[in-house]
N, C-alpha and C. Protein backbone atom coordinates (compact mmCIF):
# COMPACT_ATOMS: atom_id res chain seq x y z
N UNK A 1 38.12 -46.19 12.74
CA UNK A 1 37.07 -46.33 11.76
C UNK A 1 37.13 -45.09 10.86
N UNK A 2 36.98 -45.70 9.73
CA UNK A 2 36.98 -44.16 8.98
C UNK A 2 35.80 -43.35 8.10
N UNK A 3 35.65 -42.35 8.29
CA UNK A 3 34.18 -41.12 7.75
C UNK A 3 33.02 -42.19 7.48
N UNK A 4 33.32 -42.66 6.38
CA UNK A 4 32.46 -43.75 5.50
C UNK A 4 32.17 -44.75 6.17
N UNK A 5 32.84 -45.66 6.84
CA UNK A 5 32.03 -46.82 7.76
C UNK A 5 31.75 -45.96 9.30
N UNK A 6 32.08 -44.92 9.34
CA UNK A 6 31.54 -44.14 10.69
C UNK A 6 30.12 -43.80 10.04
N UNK A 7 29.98 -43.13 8.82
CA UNK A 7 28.60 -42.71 8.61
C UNK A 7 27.64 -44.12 8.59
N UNK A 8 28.28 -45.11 7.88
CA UNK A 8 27.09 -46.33 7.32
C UNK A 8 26.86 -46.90 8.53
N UNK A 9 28.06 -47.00 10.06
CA UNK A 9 27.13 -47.69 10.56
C UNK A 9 26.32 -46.86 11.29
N UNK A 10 26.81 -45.44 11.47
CA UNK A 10 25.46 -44.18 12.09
C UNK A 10 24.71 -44.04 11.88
N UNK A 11 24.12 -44.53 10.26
CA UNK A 11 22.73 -44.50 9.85
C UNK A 11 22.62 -45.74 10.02
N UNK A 12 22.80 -46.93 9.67
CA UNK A 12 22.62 -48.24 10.16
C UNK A 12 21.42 -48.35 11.59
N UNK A 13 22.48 -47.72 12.45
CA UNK A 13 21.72 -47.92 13.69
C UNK A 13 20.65 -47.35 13.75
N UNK A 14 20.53 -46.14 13.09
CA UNK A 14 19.81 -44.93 13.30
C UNK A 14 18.36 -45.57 12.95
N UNK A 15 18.39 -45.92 11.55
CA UNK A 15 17.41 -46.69 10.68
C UNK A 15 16.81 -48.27 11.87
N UNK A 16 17.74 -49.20 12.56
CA UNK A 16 17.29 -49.73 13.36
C UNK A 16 16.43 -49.48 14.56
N UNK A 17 16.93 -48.46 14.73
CA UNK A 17 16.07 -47.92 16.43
C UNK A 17 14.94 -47.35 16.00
N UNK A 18 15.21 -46.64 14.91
CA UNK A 18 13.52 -46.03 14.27
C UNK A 18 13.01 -47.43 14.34
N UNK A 19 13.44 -48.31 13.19
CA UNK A 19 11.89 -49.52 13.32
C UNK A 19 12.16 -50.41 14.46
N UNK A 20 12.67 -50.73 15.42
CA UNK A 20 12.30 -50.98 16.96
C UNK A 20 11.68 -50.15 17.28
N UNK A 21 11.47 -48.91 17.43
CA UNK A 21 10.61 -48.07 18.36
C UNK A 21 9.80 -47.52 17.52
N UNK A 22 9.68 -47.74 16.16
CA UNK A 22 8.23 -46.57 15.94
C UNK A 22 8.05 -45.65 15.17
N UNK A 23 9.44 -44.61 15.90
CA UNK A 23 9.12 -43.79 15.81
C UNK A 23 10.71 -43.09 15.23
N UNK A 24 10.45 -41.79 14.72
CA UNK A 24 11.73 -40.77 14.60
C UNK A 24 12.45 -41.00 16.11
N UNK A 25 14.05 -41.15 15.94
CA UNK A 25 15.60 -41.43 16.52
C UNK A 25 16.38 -40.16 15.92
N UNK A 26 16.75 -39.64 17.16
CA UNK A 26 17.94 -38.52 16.84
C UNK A 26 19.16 -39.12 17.25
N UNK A 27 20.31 -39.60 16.85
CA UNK A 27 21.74 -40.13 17.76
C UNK A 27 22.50 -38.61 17.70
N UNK A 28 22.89 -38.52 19.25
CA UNK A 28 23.27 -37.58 19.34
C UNK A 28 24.70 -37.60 20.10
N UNK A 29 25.72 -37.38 20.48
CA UNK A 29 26.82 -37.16 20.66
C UNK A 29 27.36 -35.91 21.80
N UNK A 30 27.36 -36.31 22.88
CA UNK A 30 27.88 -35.04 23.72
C UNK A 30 28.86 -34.07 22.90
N UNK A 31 29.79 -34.62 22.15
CA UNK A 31 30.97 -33.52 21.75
C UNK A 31 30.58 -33.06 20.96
N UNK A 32 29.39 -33.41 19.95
CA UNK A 32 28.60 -33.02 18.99
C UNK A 32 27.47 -31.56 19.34
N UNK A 33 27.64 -31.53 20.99
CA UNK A 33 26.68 -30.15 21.31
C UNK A 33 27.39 -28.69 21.56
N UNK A 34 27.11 -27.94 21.42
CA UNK A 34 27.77 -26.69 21.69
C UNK A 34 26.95 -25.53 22.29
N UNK A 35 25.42 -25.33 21.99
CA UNK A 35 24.17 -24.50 22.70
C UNK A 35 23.74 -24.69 23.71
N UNK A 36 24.51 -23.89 25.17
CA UNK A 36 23.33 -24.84 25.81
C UNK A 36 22.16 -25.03 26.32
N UNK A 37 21.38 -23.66 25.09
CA UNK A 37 19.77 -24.02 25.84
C UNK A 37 19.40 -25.41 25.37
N UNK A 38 20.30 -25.95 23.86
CA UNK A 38 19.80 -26.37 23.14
C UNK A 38 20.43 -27.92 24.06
N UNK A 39 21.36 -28.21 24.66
CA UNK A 39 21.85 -28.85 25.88
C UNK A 39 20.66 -29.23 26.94
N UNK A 40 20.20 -27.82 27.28
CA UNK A 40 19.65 -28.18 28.32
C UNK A 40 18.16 -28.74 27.67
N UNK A 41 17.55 -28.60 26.72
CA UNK A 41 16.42 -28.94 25.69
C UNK A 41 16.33 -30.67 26.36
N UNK A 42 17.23 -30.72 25.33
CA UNK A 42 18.04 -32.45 25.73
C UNK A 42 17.86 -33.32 26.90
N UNK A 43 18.56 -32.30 27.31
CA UNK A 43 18.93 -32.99 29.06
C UNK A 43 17.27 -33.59 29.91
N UNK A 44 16.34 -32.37 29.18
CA UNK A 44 14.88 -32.49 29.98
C UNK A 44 14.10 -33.79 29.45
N UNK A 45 14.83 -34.14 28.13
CA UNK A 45 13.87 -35.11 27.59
C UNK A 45 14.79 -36.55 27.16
N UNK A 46 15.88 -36.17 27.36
CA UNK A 46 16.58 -37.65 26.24
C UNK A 46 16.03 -38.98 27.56
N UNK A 47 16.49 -40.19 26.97
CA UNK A 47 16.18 -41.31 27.64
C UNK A 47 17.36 -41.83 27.51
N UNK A 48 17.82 -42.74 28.53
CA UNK A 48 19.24 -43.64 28.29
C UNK A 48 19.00 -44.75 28.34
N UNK A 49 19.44 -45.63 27.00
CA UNK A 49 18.63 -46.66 26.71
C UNK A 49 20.11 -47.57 26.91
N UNK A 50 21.10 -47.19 27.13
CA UNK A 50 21.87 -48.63 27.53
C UNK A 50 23.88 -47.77 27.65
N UNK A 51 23.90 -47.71 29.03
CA UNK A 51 25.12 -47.48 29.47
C UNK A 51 26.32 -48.02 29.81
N UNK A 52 27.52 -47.90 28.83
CA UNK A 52 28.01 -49.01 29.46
C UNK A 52 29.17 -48.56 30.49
């Protein structure tokens, strides 16, 4: 996939899960972290909404 249909469908989804849930959606990316208080921030609060 390339930059441009990687970004449209990243906001795509992004914009979906906000109006399913409500509320502000962060999509976040393990390889995308590098801090890890800012890791462990995460870790205390994210939810896993579907694993495959």
């Amino acid at each position: 996939m390339d930059y441009g249909e990687y970004a449209d469908t990243y906001f795509n989804i992004a914009d979906k899960f906000e109006n399913l849930f409500h509320r502000p959606v962060d999509l976040v990316t393990d390889k995308s972290l590098s801090n890890p208080y800012f890791i462990d921030s995460i870790n205390q609060t994210k939810t896993l909404l579907y694993e495959y």
